[in-house]
C-alpha atoms as a PDB file:
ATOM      1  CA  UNK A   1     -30.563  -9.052   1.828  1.00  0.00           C
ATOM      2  CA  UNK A   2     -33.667  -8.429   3.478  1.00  0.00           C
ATOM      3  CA  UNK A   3     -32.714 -11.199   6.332  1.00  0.00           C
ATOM      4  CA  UNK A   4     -29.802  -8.679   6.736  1.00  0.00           C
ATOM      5  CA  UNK A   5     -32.036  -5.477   6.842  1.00  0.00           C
ATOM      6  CA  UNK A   6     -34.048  -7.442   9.463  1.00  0.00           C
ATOM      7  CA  UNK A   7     -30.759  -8.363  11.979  1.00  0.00           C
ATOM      8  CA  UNK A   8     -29.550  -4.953  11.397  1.00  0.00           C
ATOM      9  CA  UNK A   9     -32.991  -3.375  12.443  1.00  0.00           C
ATOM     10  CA  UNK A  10     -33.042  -6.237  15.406  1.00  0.00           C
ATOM     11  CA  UNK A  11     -29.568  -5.154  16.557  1.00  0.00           C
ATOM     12  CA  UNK A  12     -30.948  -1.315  16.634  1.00  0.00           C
ATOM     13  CA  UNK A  13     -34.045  -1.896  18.550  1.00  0.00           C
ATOM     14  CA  UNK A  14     -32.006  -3.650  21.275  1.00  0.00           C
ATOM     15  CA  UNK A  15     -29.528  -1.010  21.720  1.00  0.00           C
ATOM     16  CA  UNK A  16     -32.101   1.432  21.622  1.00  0.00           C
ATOM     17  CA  UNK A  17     -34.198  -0.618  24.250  1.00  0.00           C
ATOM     18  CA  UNK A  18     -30.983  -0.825  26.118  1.00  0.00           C
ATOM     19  CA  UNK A  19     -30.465   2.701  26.405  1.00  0.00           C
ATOM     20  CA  UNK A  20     -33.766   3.142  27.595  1.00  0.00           C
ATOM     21  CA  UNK A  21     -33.975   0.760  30.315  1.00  0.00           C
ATOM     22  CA  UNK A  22     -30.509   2.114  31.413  1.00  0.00           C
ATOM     23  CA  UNK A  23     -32.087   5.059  33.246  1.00  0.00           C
ATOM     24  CA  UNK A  24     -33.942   2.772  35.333  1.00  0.00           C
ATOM     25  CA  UNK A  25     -33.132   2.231  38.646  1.00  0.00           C
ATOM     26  CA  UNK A  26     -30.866  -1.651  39.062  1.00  0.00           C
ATOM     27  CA  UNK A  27     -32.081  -3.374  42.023  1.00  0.00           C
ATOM     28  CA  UNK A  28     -29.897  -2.823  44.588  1.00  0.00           C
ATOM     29  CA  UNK A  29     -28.634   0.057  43.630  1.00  0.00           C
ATOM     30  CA  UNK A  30     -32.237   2.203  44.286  1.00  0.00           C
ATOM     31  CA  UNK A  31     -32.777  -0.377  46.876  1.00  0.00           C
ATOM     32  CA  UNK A  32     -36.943  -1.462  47.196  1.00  0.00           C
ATOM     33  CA  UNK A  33     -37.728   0.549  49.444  1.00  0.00           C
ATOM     34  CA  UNK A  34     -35.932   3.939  48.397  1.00  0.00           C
ATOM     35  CA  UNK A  35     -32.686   5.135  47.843  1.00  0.00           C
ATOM     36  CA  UNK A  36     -29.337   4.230  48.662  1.00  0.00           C
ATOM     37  CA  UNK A  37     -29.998   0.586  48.915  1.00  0.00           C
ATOM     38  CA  UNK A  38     -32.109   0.535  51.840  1.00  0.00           C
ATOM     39  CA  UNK A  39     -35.584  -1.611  51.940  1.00  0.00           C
ATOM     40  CA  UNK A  40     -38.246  -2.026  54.383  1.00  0.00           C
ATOM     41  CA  UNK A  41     -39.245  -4.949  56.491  1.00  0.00           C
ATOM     42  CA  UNK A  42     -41.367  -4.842  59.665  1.00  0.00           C
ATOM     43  CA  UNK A  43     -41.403  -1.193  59.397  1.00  0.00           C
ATOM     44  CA  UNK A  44     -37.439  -1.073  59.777  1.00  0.00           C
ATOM     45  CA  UNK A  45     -35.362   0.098  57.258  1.00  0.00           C
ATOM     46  CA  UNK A  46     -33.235  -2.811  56.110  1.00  0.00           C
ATOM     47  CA  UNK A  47     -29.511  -2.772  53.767  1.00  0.00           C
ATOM     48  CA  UNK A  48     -29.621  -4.318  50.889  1.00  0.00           C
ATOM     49  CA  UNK A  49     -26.237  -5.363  49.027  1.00  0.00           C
ATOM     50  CA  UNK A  50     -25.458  -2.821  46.235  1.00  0.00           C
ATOM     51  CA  UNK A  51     -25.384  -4.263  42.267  1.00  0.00           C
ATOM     52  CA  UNK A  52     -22.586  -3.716  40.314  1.00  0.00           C
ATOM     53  CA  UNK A  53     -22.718  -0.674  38.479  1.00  0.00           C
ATOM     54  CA  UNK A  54     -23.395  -2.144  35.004  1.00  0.00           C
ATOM     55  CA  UNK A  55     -23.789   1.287  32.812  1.00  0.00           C
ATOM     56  CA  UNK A  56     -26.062   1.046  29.900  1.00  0.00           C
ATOM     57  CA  UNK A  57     -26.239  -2.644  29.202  1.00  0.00           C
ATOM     58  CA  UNK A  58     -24.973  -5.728  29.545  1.00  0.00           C
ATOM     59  CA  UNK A  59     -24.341  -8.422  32.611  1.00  0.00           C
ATOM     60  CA  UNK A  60     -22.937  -7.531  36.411  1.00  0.00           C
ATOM     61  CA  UNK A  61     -20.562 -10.302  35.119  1.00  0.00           C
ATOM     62  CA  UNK A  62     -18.521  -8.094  32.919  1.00  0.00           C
ATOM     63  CA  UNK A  63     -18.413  -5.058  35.523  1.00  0.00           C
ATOM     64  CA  UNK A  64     -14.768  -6.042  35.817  1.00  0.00           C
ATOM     65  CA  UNK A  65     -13.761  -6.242  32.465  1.00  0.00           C
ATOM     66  CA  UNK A  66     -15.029  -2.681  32.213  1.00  0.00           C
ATOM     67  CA  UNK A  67     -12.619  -1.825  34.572  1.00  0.00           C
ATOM     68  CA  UNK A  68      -9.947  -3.692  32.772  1.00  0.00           C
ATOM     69  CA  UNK A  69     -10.203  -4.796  29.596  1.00  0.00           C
ATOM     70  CA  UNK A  70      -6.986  -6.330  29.415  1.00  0.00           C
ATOM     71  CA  UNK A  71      -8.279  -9.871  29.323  1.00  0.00           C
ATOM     72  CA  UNK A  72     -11.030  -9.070  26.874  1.00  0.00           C
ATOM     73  CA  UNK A  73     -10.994 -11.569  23.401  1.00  0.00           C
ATOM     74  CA  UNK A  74     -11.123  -7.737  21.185  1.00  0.00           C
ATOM     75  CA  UNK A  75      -7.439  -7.128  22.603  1.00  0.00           C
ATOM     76  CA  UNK A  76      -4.942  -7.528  19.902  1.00  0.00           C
ATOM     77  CA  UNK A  77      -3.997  -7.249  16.456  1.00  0.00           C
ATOM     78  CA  UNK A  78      -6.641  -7.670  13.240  1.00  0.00           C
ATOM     79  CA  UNK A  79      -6.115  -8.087   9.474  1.00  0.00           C
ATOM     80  CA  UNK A  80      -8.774  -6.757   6.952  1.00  0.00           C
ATOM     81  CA  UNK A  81     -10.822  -9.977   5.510  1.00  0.00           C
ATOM     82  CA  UNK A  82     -11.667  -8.443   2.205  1.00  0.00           C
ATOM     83  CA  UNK A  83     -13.341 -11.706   1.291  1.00  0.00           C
ATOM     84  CA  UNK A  84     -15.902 -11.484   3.638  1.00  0.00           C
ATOM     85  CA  UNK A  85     -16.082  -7.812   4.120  1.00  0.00           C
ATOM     86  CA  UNK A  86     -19.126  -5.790   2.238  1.00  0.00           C
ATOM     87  CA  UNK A  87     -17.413  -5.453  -1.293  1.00  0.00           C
ATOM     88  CA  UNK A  88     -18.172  -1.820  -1.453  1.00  0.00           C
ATOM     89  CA  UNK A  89     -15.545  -1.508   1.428  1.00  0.00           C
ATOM     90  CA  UNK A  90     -12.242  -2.517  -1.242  1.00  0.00           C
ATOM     91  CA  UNK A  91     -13.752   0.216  -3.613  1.00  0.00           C
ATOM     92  CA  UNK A  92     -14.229   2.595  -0.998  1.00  0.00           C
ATOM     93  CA  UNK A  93     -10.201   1.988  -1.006  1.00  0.00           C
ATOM     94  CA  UNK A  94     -10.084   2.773   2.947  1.00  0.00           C
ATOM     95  CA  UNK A  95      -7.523  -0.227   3.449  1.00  0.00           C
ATOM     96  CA  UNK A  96      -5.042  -2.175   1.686  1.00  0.00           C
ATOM     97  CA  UNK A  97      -4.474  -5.905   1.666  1.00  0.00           C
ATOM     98  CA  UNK A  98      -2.692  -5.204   4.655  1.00  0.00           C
ATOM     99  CA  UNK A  99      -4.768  -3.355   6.215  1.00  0.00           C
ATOM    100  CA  UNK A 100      -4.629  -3.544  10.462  1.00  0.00           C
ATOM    101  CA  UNK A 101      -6.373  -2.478  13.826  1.00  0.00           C
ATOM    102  CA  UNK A 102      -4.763  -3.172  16.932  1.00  0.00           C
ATOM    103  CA  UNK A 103      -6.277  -2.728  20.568  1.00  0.00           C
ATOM    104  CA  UNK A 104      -4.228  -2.982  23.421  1.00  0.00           C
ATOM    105  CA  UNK A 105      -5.196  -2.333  27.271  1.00  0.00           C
ATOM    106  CA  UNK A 106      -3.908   1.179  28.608  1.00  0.00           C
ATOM    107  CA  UNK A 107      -5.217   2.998  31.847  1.00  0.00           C
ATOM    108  CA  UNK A 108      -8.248   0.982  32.238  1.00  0.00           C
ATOM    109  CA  UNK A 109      -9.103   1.477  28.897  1.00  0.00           C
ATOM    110  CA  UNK A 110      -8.453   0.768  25.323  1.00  0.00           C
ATOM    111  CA  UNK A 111      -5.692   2.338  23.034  1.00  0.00           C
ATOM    112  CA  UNK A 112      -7.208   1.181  19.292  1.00  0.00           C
ATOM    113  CA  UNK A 113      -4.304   1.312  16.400  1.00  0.00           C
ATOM    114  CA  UNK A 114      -5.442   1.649  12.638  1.00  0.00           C
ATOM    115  CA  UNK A 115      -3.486   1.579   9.712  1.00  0.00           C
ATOM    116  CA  UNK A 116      -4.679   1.979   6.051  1.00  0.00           C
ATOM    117  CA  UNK A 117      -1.247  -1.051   5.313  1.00  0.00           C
ATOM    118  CA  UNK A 118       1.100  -2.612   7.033  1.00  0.00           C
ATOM    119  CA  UNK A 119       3.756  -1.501   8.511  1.00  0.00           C
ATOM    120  CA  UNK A 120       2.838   2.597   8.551  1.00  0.00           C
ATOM    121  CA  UNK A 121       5.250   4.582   6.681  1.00  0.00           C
ATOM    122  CA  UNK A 122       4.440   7.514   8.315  1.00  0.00           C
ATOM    123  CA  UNK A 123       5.274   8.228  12.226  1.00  0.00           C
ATOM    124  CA  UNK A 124       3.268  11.270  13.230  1.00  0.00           C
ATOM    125  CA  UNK A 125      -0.177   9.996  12.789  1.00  0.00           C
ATOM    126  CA  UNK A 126      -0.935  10.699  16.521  1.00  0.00           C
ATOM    127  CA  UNK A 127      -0.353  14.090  16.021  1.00  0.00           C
ATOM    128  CA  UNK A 128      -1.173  15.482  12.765  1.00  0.00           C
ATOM    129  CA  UNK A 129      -4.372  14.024  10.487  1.00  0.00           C
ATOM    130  CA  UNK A 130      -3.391  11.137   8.001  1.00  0.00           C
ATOM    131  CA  UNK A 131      -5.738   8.463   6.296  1.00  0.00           C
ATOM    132  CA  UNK A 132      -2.848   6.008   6.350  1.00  0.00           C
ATOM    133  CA  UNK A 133      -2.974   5.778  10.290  1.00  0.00           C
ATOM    134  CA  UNK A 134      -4.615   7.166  13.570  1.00  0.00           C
ATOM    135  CA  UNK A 135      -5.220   6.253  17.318  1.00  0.00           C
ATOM    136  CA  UNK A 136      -7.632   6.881  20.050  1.00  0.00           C
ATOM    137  CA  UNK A 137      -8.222   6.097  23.499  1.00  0.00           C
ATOM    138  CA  UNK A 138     -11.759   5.181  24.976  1.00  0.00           C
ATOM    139  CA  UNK A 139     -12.883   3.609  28.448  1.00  0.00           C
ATOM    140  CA  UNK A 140     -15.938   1.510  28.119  1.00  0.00           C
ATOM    141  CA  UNK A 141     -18.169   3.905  30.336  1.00  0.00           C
ATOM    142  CA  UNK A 142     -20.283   5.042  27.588  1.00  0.00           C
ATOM    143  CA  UNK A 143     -19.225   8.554  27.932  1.00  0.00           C
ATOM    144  CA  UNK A 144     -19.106  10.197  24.494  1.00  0.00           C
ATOM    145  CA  UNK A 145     -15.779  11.843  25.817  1.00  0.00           C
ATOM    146  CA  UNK A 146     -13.063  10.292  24.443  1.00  0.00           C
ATOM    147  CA  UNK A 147     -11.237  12.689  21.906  1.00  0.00           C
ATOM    148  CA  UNK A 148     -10.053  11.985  17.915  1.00  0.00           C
ATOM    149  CA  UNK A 149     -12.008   8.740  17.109  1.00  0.00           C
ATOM    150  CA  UNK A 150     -10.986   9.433  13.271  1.00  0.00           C
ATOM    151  CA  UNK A 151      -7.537  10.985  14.195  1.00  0.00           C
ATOM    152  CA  UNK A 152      -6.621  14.432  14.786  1.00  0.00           C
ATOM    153  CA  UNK A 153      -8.628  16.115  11.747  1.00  0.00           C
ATOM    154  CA  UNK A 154     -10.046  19.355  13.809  1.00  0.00           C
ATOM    155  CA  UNK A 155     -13.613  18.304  13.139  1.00  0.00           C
ATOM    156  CA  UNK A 156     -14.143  18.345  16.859  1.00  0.00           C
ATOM    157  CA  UNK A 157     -14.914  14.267  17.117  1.00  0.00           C
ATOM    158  CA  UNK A 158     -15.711  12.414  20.192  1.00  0.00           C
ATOM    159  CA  UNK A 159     -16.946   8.414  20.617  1.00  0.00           C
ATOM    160  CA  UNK A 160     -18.395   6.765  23.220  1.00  0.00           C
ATOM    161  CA  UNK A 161     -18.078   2.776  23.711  1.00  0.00           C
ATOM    162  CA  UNK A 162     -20.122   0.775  25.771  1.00  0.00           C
ATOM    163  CA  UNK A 163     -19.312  -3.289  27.105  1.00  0.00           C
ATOM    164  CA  UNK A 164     -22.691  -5.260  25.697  1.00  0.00           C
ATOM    165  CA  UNK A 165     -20.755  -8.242  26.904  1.00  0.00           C
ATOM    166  CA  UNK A 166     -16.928 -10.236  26.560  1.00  0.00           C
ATOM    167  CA  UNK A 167     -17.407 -10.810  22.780  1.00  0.00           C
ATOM    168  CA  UNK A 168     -19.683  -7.479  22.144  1.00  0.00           C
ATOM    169  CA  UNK A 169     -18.869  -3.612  22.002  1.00  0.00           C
ATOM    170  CA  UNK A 170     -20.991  -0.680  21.090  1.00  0.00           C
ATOM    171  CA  UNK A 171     -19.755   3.013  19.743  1.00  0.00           C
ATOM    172  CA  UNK A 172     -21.159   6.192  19.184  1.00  0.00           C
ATOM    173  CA  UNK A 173     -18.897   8.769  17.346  1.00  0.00           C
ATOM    174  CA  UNK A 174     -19.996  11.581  17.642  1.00  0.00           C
ATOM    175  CA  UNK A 175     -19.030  15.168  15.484  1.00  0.00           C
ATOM    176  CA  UNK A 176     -19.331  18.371  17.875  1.00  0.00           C
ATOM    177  CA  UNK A 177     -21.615  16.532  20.318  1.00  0.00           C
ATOM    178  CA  UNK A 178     -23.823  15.388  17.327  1.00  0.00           C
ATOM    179  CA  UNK A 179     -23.709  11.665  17.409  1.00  0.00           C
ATOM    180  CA  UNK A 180     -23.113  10.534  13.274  1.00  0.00           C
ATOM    181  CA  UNK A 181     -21.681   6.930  13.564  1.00  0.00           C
ATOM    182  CA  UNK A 182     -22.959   4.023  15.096  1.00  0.00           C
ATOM    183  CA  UNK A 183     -20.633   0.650  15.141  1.00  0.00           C
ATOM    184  CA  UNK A 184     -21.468  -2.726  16.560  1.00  0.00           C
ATOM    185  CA  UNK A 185     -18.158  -4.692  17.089  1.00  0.00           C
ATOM    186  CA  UNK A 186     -18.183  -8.309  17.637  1.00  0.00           C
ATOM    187  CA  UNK A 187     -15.760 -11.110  18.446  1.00  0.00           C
ATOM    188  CA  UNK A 188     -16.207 -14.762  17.210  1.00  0.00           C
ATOM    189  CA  UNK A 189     -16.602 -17.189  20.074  1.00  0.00           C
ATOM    190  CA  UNK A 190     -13.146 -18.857  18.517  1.00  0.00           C
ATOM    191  CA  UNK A 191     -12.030 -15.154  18.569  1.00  0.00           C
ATOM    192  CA  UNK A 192     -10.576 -15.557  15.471  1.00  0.00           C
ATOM    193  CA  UNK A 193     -12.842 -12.873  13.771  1.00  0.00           C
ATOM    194  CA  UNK A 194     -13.749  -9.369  14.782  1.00  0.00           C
ATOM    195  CA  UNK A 195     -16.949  -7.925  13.044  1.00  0.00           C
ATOM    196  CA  UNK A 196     -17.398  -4.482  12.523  1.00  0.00           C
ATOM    197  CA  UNK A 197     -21.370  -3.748  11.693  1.00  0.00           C
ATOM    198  CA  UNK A 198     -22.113  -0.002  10.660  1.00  0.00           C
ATOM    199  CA  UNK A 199     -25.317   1.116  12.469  1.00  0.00           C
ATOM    200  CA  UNK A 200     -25.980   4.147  10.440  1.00  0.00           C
ATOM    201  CA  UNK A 201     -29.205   6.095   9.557  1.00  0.00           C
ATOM    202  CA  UNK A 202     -27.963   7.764   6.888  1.00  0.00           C
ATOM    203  CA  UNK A 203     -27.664   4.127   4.818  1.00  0.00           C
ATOM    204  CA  UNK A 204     -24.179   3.751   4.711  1.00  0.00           C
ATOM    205  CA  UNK A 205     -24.360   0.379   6.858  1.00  0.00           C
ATOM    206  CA  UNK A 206     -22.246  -2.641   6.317  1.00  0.00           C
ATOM    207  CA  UNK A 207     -19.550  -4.672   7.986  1.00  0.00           C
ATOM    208  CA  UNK A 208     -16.247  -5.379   8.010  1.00  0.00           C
ATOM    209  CA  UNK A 209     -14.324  -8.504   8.617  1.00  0.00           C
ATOM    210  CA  UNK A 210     -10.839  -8.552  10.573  1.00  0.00           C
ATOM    211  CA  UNK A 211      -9.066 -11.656  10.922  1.00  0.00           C
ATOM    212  CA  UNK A 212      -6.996 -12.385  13.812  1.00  0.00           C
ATOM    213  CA  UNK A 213      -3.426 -11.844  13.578  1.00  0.00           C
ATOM    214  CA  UNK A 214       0.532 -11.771  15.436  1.00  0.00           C
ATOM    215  CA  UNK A 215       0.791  -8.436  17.258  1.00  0.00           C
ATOM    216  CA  UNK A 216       3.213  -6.877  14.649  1.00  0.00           C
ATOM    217  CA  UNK A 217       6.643  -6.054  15.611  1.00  0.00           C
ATOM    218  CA  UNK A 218       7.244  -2.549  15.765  1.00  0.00           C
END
């Protein structure tokens, strides 16, 4: 347990660290010698070649997957793993045996599908608040923009999501501009397994294990 406490505390620092170092200048993108890319040599003002713009963290190599995620191992459909899940989350009674999260590419971003079983009974979820499903659209900009990360429920929710790198995502929910939720989602090199770690203050941390599944007829 304490091992735990001490990769969940490691994981926080870095993403803290990471937000931090974010508002520093790339190189290339300031440039050496001032802005816009431009550095000095021999007293003459010289162009330097611009850096991708990376956002928050994570390698210039994954600049285009922020762009579009399509090819991204997190794209698809995932079964609840109650086995390897915290067992608090089967009490907590949030999903069934069936239990399923699908993420498929959309407008340069990512539409993500859950559902309390499988299939939904119920067809309105994107429009009127339901525990048994709800959908959301985010880009992975890191703008905390992105409208309805628990469904339509009027409580004025947002979430942000961030590209750490292929097999790595980061989100911030937040409620009326207060962020209250912080998730760590990560793929399995196989990409078999999706992990989602809860990042929260208030103690109610954990994870949850998704196993990866057929996309589901509809």
């Amino acid at each position: 347990m304490r091992r735990a406490i001490r990769y969940v505390a490691l994981i926080t620092a870095t993403v803290v660290a990471a937000i931090v170092f974010s508002q520093l200048p790339v190189l290339g993108q300031e440039g050496r010698g001032g802005r816009g890319g431009e550095g000095r040599q021999g007293g003459q003002a010289q162009s330097l070649p611009e850096a991708p713009p990376i956002g928050f963290f994570g390698s210039y190599r994954i600049a285009a997957d922020k762009i579009d995620p399509s090819k991204l191992p997190i794209i698809g459909a995932w079964r609840i793993n109650f086995d390897r899940s915290d067992p608090a989350l089967k009490l907590a009674n949030r999903f069934k045996d069936t239990g399923t999260v699908i993420y498929s590419a959309e407008n340069g971003g990512i539409k993500q599908e859950v559902f309390l079983y499988w299939p939904p009974t119920k067809v309105d979820y994107k429009k009127v608040f339901t525990d048994d499903a709800r959908e959301f659209f985010f880009k992975l900009d890191g703008k905390n923009i992105y409208p309805n990360p628990q469904g339509p429920n009027g409580l004025g929710q947002t979430v942000a999501m961030w590209l750490v790198d292929r097999n790595t995502l980061y989100r911030e929910r937040a409620t009326k501009g207060v962020v209250d939720e912080r998730v760590m989602y990560r793929i399995s090199p196989d990409g078999k397994t999706l992990v989602w770690t809860n990042l929260n203050a208030d103690g109610n941390s954990g994870h949850q294990v998704w196993d990866r599944i057929e996309l589901p007829r509809r």
